[in-house]
Protein backbone atom coordinates (compact mmCIF):
# COMPACT_ATOMS: atom_id res chain seq x y z
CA UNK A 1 -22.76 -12.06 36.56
CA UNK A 2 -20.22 -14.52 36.66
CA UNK A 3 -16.72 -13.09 36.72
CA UNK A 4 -14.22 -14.22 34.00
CA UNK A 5 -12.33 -17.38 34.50
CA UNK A 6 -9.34 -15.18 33.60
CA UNK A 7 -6.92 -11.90 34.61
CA UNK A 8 -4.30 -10.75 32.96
CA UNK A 9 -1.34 -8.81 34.75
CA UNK A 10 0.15 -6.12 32.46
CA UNK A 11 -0.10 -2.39 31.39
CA UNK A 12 -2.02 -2.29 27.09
CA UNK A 13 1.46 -0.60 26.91
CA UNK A 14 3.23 -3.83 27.21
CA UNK A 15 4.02 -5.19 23.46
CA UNK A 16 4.16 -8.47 24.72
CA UNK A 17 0.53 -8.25 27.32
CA UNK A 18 -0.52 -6.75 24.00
CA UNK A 19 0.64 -9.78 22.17
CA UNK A 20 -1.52 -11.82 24.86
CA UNK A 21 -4.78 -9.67 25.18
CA UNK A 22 -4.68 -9.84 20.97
CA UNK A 23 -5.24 -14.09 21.15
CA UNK A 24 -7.50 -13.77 23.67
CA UNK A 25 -9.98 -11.25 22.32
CA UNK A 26 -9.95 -12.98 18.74
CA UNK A 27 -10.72 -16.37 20.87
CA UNK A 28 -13.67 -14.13 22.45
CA UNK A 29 -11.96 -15.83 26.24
CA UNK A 30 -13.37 -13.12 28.09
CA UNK A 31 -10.98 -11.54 31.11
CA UNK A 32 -10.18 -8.88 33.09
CA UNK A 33 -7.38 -6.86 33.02
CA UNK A 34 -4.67 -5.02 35.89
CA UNK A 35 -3.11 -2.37 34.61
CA UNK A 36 0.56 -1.91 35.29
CA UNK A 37 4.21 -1.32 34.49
CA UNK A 38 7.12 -3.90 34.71
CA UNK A 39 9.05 -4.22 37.96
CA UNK A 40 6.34 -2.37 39.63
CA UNK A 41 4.77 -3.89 43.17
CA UNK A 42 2.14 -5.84 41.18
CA UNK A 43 4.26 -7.07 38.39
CA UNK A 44 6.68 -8.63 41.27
CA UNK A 45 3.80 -10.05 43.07
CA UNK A 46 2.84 -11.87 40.08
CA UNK A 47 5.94 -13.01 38.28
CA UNK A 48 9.45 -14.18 39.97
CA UNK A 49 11.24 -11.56 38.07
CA UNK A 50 8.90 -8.22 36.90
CA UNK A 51 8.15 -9.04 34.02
CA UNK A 52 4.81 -8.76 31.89
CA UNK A 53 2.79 -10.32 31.22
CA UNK A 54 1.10 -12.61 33.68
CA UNK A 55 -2.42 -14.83 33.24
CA UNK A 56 -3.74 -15.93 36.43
CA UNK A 57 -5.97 -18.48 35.46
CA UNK A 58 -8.70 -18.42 38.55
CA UNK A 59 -10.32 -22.02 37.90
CA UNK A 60 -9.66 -25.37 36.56
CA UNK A 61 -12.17 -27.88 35.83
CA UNK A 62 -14.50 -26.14 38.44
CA UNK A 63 -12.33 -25.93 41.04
CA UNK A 64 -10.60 -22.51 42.34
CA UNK A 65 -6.74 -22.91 41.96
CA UNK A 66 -5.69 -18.62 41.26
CA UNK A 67 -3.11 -20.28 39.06
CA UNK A 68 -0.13 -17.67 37.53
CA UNK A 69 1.30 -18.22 34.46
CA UNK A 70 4.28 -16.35 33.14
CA UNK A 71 5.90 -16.22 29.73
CA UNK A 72 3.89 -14.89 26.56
CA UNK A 73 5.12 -18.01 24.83
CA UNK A 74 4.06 -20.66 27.67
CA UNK A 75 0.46 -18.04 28.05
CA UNK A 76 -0.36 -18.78 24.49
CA UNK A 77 0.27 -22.37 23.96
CA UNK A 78 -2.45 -22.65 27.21
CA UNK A 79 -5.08 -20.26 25.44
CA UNK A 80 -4.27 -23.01 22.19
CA UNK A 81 -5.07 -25.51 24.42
CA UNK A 82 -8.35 -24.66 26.45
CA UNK A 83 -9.71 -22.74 23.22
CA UNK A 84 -8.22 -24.41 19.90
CA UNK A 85 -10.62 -22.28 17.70
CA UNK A 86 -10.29 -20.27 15.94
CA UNK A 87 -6.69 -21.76 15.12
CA UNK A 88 -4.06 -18.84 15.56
CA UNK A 89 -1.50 -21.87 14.05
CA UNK A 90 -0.30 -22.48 10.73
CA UNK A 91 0.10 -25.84 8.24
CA UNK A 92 2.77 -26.47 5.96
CA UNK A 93 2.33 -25.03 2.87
CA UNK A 94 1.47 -21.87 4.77
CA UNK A 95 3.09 -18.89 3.37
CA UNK A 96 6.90 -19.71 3.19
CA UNK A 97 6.27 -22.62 6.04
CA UNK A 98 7.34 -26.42 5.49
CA UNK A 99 6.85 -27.37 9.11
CA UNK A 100 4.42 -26.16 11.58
CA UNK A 101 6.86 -25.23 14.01
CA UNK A 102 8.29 -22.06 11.86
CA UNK A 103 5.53 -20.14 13.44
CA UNK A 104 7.08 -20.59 16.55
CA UNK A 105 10.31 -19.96 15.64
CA UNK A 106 8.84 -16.50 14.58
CA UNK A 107 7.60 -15.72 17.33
CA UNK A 108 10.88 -16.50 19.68
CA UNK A 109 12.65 -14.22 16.68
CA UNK A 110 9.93 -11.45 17.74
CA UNK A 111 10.71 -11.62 21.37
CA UNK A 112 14.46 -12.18 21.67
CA UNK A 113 15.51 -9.95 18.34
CA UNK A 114 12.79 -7.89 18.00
CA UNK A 115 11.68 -6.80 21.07
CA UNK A 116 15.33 -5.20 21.85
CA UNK A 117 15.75 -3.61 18.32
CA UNK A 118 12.27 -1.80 18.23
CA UNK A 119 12.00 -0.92 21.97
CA UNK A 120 15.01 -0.85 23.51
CA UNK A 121 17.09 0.31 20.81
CA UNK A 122 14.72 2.81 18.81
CA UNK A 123 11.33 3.51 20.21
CA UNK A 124 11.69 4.18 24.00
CA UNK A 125 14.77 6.17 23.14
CA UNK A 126 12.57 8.10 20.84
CA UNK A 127 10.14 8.75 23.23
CA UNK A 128 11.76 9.47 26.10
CA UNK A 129 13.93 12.02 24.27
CA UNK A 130 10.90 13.54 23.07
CA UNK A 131 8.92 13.50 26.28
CA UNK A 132 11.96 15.00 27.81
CA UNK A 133 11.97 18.02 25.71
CA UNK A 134 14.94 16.94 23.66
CA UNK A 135 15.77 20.23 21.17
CA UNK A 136 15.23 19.13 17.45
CA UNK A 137 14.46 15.72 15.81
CA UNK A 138 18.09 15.43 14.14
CA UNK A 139 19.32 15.81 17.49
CA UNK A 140 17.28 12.62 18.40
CA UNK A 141 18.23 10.87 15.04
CA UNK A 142 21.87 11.31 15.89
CA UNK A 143 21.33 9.99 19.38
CA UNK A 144 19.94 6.88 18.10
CA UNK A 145 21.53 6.35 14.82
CA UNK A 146 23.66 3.05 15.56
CA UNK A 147 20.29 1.39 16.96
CA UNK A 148 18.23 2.35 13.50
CA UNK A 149 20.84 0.83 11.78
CA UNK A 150 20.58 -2.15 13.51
CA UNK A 151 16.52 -1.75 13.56
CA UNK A 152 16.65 -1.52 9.56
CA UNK A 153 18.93 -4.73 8.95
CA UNK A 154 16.82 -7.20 11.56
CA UNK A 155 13.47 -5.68 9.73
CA UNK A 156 15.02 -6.83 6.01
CA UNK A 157 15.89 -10.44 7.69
CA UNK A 158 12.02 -10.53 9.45
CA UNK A 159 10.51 -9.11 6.05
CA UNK A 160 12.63 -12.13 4.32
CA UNK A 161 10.60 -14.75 6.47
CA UNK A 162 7.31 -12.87 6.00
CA UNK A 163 4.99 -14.84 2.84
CA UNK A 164 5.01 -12.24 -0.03
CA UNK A 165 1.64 -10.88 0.47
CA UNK A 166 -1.26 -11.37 3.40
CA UNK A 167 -0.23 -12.23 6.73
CA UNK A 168 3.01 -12.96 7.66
CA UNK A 169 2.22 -16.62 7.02
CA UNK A 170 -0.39 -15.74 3.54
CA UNK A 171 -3.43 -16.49 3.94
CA UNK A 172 -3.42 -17.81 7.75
CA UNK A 173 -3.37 -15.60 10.73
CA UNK A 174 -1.26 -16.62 13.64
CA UNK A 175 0.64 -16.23 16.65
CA UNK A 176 3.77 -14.72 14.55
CA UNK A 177 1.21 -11.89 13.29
CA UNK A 178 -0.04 -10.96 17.30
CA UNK A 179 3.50 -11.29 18.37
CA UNK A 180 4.86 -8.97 15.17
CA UNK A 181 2.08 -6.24 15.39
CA UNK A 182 2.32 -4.44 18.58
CA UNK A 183 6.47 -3.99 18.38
CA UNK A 184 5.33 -2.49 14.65
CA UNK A 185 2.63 -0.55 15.64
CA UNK A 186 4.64 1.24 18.53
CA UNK A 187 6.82 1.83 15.57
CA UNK A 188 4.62 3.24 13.42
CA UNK A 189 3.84 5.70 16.34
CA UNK A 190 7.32 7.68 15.87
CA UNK A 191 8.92 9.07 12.95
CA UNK A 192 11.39 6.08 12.96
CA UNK A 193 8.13 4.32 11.03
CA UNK A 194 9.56 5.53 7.82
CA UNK A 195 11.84 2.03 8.15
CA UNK A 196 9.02 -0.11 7.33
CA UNK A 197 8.46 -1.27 3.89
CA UNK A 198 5.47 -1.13 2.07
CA UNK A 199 5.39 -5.37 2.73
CA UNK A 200 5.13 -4.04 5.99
CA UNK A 201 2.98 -1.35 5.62
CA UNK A 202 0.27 -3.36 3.05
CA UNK A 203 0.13 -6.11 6.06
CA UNK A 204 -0.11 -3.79 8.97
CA UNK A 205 -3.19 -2.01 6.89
CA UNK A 206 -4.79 -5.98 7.28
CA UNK A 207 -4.03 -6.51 10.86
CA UNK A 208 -5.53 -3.16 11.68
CA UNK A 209 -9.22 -4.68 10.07
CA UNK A 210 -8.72 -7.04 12.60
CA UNK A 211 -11.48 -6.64 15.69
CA UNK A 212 -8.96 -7.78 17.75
CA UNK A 213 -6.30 -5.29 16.95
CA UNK A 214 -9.29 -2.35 17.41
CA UNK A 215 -10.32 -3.66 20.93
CA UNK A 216 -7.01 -3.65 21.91
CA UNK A 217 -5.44 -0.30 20.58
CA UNK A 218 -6.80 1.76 23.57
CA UNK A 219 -3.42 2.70 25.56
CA UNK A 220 -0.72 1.86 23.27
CA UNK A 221 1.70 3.97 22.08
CA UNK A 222 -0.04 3.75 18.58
CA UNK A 223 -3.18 6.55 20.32
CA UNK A 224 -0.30 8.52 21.62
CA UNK A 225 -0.19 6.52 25.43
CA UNK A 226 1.80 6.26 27.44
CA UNK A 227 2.35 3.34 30.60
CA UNK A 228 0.31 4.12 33.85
């Protein structure tokens, strides 16, 4: 059996290897998957810094190259590229979009607002205290209080961007929903959830339809997971 043209470097844990594994299973790309945290051994050996995640692309055109490319953003404009259906972009007229390039801009918002609000701020606070024992939830909710207030106010802004119904462009799926999802799901996971709005809530009960967003559940925070 031939081995898949593709690896990717990063623990299901990972919102944004999730956001990465999510195109590539709707695109049926087949690939194989190692397992592990940021600034571990492997994470360093494949990108300059630690981070995840990291698509080593083993062949081009035929010919072996082990090629390693870093960034979510850069990973999914290649997948776009080498496997343009079916589309993950978006068309004017989609949802609240007048220029194809909104998408985009939602997903940088995802990654350099979101990312810190949700996880840094709110839900590996939340979990650590509670893995650690931490005495009673309003002890926890005090702890993090300045962060959920920060967490509520960037979740009205993203909501404001979102189309009114469907997903967050209507009726087209994209990028800006696979980036979106797995910082939502994770919180979801903790009793911080109760900040998302039913907007929220209705499209999150779509995305979770999605094959996609089954096959790639297993190990996320959402099944009570936690990184390797």
């Amino acid at each position: 059996m031939t081995p898949p043209l593709y690896t990717i470097i990063g623990t299901p844990f990972s919102t944004f290897t999730r956001s990465i594994t999510l195109g590539l299973t709707y695109k049926k790309i087949p690939f194989t998957q190692v397992r592990c945290v940021p600034h571990s051994d492997t994470a360093y050996d494949n990108h300059p810094f630690g981070f995840l995640p990291t698509l080593i692309i083993h062949q081009i055109d035929g010919k072996t190259v082990n090629l390693k490319l870093r960034e979510s953003a850069a990973i999914a404009r290649y997948i776009d590229r080498v496997a343009p259906e079916p589309s993950l972009h978006i068309s004017p007229g989609d949802g609240k979009a007048i220029i194809e390039e909104q998408m985009w801009e939602f997903v940088s918002l995802a990654g350099a607002h979101g990312f810190p609000a949700v996880e840094k701020g709110v839900v590996k606070p939340r979990v650590a205290a509670t893995d650690a024992g931490q005495p009673t939830d309003s002890a926890i909710r005090e702890q993090i209080k300045p962060a959920v207030e920060h967490l509520r106010r960037l979740l009205g802004k993203i909501e404001e961007l979102m189309a009114d119904e469907g997903y967050v462009f209507g009726s087209k799926l994209s990028w800006a929903d696979f980036f979106l999802f797995p910082l939502l799901a994770d919180l979801k996971a903790i009793p911080e959830g109760e900040l998302l709005s039913p907007r929220m809530l209705n499209w999150m009960e779509e995305m979770n339809k999605l094959e996609a967003v089954k096959a790639t559940t297993p190990g996320t925070l959402s099944v009570g997971a936690r990184p390797p």
